[in-house]
PDB file of N, CA and C in Angstrom:
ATOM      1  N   UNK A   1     191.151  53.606  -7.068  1.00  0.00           N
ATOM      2  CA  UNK A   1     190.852  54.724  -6.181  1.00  0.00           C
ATOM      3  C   UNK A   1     191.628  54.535  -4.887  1.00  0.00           C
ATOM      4  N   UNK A   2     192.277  55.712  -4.464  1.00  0.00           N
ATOM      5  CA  UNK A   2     193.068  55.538  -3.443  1.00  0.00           C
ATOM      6  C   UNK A   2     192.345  56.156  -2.183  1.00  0.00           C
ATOM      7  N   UNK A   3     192.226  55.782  -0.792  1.00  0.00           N
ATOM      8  CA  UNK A   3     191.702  56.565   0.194  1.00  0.00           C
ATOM      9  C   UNK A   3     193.115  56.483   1.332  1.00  0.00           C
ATOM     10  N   UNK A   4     193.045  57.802   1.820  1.00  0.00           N
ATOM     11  CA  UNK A   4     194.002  57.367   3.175  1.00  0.00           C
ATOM     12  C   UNK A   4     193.115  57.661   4.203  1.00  0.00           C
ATOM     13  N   UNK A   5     193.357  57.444   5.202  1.00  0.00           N
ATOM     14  CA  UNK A   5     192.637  57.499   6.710  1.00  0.00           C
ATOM     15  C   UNK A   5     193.627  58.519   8.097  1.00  0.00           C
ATOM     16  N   UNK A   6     194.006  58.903   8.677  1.00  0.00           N
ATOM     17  CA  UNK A   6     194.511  59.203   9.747  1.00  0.00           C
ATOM     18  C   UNK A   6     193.848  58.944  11.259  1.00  0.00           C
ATOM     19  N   UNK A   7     194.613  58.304  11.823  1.00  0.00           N
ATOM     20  CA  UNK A   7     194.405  58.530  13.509  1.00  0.00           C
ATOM     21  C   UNK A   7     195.361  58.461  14.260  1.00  0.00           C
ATOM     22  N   UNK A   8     195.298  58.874  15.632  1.00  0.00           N
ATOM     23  CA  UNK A   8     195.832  59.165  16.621  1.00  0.00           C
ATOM     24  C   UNK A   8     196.462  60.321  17.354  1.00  0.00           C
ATOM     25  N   UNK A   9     195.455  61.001  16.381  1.00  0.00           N
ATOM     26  CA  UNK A   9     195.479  62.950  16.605  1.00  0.00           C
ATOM     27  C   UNK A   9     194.735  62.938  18.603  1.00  0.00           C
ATOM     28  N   UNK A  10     195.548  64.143  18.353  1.00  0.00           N
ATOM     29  CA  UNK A  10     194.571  64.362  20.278  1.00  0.00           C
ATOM     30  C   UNK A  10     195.068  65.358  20.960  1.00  0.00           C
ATOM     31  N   UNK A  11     194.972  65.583  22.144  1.00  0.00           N
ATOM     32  CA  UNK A  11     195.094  66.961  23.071  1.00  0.00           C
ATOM     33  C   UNK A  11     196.644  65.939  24.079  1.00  0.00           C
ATOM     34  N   UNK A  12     197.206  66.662  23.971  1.00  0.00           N
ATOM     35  CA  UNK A  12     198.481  66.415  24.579  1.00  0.00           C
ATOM     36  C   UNK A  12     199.484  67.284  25.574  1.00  0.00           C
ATOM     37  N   UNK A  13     200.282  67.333  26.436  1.00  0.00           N
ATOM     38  CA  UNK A  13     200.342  68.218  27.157  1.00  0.00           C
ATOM     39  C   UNK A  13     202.253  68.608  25.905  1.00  0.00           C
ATOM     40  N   UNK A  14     203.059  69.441  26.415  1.00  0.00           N
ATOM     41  CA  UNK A  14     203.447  70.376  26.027  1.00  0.00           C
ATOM     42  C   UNK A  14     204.826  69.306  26.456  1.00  0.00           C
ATOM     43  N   UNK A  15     206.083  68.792  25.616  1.00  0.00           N
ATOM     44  CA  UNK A  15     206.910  67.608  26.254  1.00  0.00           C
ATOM     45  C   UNK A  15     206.238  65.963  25.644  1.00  0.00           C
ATOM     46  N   UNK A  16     205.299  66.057  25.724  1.00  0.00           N
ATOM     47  CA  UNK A  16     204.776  64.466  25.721  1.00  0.00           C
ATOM     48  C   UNK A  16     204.510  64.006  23.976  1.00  0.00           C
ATOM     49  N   UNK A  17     203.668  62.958  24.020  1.00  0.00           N
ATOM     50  CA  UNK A  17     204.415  62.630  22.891  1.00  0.00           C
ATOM     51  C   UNK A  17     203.292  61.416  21.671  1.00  0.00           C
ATOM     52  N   UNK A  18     202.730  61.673  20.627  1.00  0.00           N
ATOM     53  CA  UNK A  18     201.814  61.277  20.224  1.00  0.00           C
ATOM     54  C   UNK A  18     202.409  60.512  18.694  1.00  0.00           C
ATOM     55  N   UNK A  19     201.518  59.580  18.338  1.00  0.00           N
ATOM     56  CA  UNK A  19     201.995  58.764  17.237  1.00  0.00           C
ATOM     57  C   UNK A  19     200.874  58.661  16.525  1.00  0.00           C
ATOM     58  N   UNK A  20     200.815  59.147  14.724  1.00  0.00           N
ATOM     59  CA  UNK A  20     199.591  59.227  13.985  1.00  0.00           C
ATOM     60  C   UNK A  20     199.712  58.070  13.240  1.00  0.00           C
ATOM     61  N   UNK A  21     198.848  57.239  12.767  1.00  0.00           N
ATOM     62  CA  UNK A  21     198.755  56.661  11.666  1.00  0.00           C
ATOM     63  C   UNK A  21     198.124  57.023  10.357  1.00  0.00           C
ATOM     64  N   UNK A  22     198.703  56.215   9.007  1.00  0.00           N
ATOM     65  CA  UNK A  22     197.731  57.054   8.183  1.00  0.00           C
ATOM     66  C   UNK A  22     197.667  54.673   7.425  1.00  0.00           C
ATOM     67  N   UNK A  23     196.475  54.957   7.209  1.00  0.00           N
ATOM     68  CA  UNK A  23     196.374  53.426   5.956  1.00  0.00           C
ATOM     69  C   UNK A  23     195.476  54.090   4.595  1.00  0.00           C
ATOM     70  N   UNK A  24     196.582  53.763   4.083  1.00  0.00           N
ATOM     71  CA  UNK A  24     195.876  53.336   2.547  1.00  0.00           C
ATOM     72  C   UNK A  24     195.106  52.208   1.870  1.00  0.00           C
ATOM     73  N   UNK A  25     194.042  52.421   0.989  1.00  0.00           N
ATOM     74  CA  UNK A  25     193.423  51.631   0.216  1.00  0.00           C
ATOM     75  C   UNK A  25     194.341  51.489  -1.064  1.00  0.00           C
ATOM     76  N   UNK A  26     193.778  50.758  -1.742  1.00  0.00           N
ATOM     77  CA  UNK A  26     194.705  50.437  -2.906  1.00  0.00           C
ATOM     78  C   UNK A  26     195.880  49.508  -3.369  1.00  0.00           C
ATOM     79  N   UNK A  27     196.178  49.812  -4.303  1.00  0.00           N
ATOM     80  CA  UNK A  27     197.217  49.089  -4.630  1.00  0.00           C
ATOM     81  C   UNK A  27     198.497  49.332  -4.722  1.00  0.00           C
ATOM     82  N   UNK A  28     198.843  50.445  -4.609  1.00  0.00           N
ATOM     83  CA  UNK A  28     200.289  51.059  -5.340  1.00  0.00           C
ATOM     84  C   UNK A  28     200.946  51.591  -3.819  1.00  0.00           C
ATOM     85  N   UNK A  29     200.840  51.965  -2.507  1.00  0.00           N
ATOM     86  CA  UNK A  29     201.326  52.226  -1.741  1.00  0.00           C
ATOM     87  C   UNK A  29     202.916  52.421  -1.618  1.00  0.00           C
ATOM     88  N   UNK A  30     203.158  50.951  -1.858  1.00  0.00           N
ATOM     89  CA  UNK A  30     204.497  50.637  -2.181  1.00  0.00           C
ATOM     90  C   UNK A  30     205.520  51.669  -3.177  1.00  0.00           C
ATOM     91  N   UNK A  31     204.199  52.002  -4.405  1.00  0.00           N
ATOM     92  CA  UNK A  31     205.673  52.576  -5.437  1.00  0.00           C
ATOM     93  C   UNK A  31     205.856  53.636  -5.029  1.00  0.00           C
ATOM     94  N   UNK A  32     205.021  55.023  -4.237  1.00  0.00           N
ATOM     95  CA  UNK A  32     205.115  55.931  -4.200  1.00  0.00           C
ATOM     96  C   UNK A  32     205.793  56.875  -3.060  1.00  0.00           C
ATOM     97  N   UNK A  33     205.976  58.100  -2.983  1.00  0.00           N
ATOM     98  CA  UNK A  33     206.683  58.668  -1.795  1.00  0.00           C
ATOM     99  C   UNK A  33     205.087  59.051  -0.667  1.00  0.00           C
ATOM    100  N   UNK A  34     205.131  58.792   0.245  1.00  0.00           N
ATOM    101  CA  UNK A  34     204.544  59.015   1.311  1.00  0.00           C
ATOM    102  C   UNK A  34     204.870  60.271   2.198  1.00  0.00           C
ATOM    103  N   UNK A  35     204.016  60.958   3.239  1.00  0.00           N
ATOM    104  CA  UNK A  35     204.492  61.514   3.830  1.00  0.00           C
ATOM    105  C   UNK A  35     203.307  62.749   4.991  1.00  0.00           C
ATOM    106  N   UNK A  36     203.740  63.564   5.431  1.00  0.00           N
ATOM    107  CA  UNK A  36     202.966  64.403   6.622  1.00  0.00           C
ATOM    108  C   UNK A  36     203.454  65.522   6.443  1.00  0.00           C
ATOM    109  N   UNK A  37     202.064  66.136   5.973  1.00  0.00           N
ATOM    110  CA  UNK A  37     201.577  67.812   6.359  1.00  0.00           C
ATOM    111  C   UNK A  37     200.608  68.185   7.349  1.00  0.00           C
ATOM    112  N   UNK A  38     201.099  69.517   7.401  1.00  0.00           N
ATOM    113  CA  UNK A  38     200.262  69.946   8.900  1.00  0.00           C
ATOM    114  C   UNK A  38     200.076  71.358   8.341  1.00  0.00           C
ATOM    115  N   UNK A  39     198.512  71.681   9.065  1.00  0.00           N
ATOM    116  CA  UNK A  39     197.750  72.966   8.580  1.00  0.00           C
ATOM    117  C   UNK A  39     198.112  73.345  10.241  1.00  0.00           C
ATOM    118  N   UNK A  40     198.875  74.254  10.779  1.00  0.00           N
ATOM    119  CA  UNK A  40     198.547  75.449  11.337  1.00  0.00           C
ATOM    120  C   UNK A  40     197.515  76.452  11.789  1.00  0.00           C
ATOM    121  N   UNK A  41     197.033  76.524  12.399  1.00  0.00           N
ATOM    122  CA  UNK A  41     195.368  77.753  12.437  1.00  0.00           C
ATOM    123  C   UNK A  41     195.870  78.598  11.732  1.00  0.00           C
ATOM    124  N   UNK A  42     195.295  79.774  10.787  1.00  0.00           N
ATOM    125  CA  UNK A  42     196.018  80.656  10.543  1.00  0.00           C
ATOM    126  C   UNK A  42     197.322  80.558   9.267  1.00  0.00           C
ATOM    127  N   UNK A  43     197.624  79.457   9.195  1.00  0.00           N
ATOM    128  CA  UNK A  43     199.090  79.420   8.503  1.00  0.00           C
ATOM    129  C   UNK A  43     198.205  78.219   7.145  1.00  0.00           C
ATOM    130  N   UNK A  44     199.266  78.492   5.750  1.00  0.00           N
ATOM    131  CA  UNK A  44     198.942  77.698   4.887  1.00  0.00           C
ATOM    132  C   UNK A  44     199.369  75.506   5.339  1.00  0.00           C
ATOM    133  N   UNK A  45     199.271  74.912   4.660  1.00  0.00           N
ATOM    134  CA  UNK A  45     199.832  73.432   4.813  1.00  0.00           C
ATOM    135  C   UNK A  45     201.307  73.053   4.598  1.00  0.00           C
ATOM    136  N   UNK A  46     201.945  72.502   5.580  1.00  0.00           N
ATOM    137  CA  UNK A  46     203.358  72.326   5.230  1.00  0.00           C
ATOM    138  C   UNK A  46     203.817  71.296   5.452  1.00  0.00           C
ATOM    139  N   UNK A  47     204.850  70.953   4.872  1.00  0.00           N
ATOM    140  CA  UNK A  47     205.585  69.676   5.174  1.00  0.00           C
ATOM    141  C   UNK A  47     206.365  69.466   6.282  1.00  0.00           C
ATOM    142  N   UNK A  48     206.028  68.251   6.321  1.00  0.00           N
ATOM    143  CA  UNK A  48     206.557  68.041   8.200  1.00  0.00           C
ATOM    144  C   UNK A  48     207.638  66.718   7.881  1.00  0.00           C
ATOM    145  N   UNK A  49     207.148  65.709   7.319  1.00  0.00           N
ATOM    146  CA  UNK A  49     208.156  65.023   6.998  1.00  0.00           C
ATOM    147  C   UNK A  49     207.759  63.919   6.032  1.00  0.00           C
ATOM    148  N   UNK A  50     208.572  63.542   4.784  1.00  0.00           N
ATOM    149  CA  UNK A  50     207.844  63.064   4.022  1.00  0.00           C
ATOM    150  C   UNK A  50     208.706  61.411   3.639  1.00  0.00           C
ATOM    151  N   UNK A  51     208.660  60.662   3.187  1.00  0.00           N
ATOM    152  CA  UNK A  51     209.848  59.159   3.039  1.00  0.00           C
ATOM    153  C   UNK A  51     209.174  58.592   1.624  1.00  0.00           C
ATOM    154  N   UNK A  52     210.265  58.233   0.666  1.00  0.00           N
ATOM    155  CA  UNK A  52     210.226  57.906  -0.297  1.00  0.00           C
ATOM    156  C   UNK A  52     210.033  56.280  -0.259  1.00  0.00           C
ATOM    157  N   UNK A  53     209.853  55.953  -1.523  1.00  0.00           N
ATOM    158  CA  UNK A  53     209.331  54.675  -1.739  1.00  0.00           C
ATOM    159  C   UNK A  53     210.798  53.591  -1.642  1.00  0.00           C
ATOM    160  N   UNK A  54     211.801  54.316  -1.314  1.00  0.00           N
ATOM    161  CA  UNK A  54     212.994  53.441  -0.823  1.00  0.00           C
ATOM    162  C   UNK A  54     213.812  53.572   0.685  1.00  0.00           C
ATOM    163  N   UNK A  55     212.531  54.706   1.139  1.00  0.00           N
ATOM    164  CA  UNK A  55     213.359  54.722   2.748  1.00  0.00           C
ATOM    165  C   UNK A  55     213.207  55.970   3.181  1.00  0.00           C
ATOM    166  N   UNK A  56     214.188  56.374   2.126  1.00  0.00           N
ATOM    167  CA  UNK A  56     214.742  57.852   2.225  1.00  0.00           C
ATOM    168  C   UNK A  56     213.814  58.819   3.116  1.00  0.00           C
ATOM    169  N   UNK A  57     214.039  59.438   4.360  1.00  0.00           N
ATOM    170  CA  UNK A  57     213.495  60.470   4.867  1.00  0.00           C
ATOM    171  C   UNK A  57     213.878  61.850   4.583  1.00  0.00           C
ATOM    172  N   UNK A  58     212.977  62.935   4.641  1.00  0.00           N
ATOM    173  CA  UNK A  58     213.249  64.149   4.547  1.00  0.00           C
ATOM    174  C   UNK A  58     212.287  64.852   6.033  1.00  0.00           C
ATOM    175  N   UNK A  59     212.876  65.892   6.795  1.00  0.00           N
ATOM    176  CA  UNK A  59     211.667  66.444   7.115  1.00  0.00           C
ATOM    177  C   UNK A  59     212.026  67.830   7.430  1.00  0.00           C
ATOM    178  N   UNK A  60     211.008  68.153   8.257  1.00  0.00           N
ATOM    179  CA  UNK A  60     211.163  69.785   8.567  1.00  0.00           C
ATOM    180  C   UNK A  60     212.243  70.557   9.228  1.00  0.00           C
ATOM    181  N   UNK A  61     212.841  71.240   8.982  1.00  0.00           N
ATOM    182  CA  UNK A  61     214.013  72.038  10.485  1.00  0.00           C
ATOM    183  C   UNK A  61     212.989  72.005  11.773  1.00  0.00           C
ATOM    184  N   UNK A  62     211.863  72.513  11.717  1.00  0.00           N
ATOM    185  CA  UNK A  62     211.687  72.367  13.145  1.00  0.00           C
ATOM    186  C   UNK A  62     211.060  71.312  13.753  1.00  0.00           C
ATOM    187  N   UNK A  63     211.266  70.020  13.369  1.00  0.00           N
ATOM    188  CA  UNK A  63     210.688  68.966  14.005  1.00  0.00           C
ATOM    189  C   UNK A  63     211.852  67.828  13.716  1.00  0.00           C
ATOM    190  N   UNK A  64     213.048  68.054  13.345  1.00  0.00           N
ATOM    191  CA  UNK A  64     214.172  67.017  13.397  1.00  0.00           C
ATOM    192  C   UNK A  64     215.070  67.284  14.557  1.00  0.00           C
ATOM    193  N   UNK A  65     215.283  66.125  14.690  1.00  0.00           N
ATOM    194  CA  UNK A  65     215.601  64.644  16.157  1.00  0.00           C
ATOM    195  C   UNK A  65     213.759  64.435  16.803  1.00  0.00           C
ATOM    196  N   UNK A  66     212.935  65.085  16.812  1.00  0.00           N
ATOM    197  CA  UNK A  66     212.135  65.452  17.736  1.00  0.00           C
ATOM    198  C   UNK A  66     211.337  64.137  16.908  1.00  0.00           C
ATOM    199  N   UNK A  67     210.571  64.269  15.886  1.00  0.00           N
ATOM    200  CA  UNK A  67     209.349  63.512  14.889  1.00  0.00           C
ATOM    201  C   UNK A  67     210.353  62.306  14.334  1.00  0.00           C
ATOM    202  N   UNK A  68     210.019  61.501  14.124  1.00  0.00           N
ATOM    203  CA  UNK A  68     209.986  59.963  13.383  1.00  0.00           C
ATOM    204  C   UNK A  68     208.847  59.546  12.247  1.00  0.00           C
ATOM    205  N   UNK A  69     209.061  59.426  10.891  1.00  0.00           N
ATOM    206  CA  UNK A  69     208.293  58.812  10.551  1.00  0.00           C
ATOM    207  C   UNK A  69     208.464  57.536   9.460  1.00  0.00           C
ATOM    208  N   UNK A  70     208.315  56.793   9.428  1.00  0.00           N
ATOM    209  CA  UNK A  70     208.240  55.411   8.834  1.00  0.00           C
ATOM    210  C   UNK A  70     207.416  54.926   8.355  1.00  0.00           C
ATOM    211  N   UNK A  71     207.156  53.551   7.324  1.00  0.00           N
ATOM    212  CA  UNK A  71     206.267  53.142   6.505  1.00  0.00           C
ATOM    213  C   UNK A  71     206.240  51.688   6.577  1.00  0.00           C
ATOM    214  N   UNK A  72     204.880  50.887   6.723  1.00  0.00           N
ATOM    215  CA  UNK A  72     204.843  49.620   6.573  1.00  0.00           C
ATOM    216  C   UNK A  72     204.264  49.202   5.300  1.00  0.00           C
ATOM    217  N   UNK A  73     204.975  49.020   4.291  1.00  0.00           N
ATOM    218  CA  UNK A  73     204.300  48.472   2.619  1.00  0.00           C
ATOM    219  C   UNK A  73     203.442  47.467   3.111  1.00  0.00           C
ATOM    220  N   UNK A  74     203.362  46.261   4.076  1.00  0.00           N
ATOM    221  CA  UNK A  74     202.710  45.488   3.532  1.00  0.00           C
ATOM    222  C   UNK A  74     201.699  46.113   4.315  1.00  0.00           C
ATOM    223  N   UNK A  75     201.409  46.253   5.242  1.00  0.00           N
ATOM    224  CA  UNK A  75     200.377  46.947   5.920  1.00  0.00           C
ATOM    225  C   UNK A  75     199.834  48.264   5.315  1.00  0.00           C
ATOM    226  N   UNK A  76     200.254  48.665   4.068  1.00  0.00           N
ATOM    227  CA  UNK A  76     199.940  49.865   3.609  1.00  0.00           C
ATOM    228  C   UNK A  76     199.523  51.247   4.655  1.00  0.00           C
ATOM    229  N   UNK A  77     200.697  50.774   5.497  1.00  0.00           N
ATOM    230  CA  UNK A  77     200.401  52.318   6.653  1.00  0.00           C
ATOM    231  C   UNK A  77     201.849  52.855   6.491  1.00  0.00           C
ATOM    232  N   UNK A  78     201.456  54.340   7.030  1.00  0.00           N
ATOM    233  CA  UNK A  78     202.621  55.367   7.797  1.00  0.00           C
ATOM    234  C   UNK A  78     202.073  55.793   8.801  1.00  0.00           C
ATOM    235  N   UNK A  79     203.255  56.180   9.795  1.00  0.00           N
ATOM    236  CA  UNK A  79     203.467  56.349  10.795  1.00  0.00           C
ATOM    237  C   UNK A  79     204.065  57.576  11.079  1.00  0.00           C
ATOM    238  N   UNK A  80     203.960  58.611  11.869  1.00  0.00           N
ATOM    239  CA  UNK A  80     204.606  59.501  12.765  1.00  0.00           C
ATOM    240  C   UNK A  80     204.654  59.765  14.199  1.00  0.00           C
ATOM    241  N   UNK A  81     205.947  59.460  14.306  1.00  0.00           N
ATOM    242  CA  UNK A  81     206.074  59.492  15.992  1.00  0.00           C
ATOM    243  C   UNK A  81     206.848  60.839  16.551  1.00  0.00           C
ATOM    244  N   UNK A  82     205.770  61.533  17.216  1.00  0.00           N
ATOM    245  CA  UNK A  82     206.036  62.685  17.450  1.00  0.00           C
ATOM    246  C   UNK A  82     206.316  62.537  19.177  1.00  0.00           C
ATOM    247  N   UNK A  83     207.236  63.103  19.166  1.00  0.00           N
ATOM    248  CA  UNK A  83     208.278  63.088  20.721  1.00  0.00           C
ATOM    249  C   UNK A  83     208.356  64.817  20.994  1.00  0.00           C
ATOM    250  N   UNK A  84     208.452  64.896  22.394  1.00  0.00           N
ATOM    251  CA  UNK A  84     208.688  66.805  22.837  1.00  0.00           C
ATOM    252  C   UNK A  84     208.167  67.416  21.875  1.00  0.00           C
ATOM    253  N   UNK A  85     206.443  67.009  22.378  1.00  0.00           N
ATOM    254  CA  UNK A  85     205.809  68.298  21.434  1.00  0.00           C
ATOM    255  C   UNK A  85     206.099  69.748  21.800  1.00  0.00           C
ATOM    256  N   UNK A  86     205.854  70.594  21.442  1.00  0.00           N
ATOM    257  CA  UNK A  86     205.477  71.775  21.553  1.00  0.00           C
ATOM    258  C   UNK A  86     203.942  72.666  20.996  1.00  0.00           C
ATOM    259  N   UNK A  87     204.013  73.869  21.809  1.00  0.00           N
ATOM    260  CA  UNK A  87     202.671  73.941  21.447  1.00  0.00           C
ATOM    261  C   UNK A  87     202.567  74.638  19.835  1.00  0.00           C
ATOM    262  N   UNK A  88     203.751  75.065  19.295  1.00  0.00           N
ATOM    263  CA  UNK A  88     203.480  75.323  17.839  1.00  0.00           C
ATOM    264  C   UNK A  88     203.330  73.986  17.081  1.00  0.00           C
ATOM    265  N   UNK A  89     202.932  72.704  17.454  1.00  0.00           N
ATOM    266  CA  UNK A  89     203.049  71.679  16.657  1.00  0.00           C
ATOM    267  C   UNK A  89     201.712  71.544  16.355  1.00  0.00           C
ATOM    268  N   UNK A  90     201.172  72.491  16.979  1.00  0.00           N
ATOM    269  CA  UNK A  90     199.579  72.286  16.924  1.00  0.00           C
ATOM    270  C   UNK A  90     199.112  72.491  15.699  1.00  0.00           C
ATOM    271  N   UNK A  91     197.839  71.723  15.336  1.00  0.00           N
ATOM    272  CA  UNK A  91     197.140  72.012  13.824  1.00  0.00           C
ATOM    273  C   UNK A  91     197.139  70.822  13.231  1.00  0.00           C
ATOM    274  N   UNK A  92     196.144  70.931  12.140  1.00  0.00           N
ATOM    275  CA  UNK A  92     195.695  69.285  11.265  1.00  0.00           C
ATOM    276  C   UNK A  92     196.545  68.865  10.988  1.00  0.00           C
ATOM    277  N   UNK A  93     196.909  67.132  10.918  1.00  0.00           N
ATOM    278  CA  UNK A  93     197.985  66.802  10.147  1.00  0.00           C
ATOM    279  C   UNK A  93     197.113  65.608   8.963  1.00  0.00           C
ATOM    280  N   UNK A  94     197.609  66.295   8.071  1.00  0.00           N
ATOM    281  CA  UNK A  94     197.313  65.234   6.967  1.00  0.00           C
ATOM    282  C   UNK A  94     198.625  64.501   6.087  1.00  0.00           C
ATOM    283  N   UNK A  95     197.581  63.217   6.045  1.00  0.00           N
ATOM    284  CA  UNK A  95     198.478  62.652   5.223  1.00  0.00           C
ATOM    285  C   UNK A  95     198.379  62.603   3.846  1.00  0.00           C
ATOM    286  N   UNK A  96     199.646  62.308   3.499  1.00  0.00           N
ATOM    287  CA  UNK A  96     199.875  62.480   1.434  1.00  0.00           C
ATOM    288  C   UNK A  96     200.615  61.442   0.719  1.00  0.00           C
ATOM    289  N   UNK A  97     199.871  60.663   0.153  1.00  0.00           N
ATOM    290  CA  UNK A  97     200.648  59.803  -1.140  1.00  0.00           C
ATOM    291  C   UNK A  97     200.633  60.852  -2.558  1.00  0.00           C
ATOM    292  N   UNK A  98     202.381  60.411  -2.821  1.00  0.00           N
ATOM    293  CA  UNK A  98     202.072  61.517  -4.239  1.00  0.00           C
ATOM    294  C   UNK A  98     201.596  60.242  -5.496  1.00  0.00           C
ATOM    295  N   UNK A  99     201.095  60.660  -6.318  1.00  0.00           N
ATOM    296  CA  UNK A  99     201.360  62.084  -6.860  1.00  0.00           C
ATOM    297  C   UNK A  99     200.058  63.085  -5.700  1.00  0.00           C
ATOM    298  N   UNK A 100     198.854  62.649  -5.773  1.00  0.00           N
ATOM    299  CA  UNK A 100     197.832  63.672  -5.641  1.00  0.00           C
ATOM    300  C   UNK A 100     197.175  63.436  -4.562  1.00  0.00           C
ATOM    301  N   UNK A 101     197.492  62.598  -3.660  1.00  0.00           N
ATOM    302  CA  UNK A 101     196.076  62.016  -2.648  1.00  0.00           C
ATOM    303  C   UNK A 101     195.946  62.861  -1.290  1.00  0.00           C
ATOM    304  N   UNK A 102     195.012  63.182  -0.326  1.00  0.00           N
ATOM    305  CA  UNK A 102     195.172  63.152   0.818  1.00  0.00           C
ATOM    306  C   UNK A 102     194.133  62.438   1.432  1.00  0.00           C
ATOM    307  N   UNK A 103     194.551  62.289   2.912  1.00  0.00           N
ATOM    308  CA  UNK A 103     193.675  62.078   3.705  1.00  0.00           C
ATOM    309  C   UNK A 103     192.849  63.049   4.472  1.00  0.00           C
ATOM    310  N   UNK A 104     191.755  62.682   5.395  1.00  0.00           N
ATOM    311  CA  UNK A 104     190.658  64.222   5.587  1.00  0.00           C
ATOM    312  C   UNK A 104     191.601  64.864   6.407  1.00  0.00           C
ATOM    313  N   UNK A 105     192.512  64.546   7.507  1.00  0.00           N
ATOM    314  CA  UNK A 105     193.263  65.248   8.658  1.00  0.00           C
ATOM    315  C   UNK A 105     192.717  64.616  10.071  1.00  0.00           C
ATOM    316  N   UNK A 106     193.742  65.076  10.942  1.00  0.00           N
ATOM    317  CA  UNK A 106     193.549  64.567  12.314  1.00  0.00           C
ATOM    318  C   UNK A 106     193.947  65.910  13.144  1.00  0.00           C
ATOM    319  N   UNK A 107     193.568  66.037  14.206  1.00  0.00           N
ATOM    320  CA  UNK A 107     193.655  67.352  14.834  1.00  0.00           C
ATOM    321  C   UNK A 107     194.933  66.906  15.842  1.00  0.00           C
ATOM    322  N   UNK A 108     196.281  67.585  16.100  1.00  0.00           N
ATOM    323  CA  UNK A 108     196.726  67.636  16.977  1.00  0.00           C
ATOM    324  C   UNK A 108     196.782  68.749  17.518  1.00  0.00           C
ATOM    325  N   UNK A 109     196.633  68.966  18.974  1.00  0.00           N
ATOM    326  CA  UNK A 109     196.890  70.109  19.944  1.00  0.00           C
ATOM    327  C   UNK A 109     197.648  70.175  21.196  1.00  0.00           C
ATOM    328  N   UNK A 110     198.750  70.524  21.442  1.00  0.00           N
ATOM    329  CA  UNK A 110     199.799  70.719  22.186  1.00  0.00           C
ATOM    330  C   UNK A 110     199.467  71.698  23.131  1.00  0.00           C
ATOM    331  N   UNK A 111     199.267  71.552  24.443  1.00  0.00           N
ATOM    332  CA  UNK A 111     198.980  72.525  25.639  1.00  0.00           C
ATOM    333  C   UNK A 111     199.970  73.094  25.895  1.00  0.00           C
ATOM    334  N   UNK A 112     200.334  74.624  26.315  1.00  0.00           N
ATOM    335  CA  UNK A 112     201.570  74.531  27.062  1.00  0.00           C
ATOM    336  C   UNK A 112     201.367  74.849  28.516  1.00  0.00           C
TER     337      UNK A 112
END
């Protein structure tokens, strides 16, 4: 059984700059692709940026140079480091091991 967790969601001003974690339970962390979605008020869940089980990053048009995210296997965490928020960055971000998992979400909110 896999669980993920998220923190370091929060109220932030509009420029500044917040970093989520997500840890996994389990065992398999390592083999799989990892990664961060975000629910929007209003809008369906989307991908924000996701890193494969060899590195490889992918992420959104509107959050590249801006977001960072990375993975510690042995620590079974990911990371997103979000730099010059804006206030559309606002909304849950959850995290996702594929194939199927998430975590409950963390609230970020961007003031402007």
């Amino acid at each position: 059984q896999v669980q993920l967790v998220e923190s370091g969601g929060g109220l932030v001003q509009a420029g500044g700059s917040l970093r989520l974690s997500c840890t996994a339970s389990g065992s398999i962390f390592s083999l799989y692709g990892v990664g961060w979605y975000r629910q929007a008020p209003g809008k369906d869940r989307a991908l924000v940026a996701i890193i494969n089980n060899g590195g490889t990053t992918t992420y959104a048009d509107s959050v590249k140079g801006r977001f960072a995210i990375s993975r510690d296997n042995a620590k079974k965490a990911l990371y997103l480091q979000m730099n010059t928020l804006k206030p559309e960055d606002t909304g849950v971000y959850y995290c996702y091991m594929a194939p199927r998992y998430w975590g409950q979400g963390t609230q970020v909110t961007v003031s402007s």
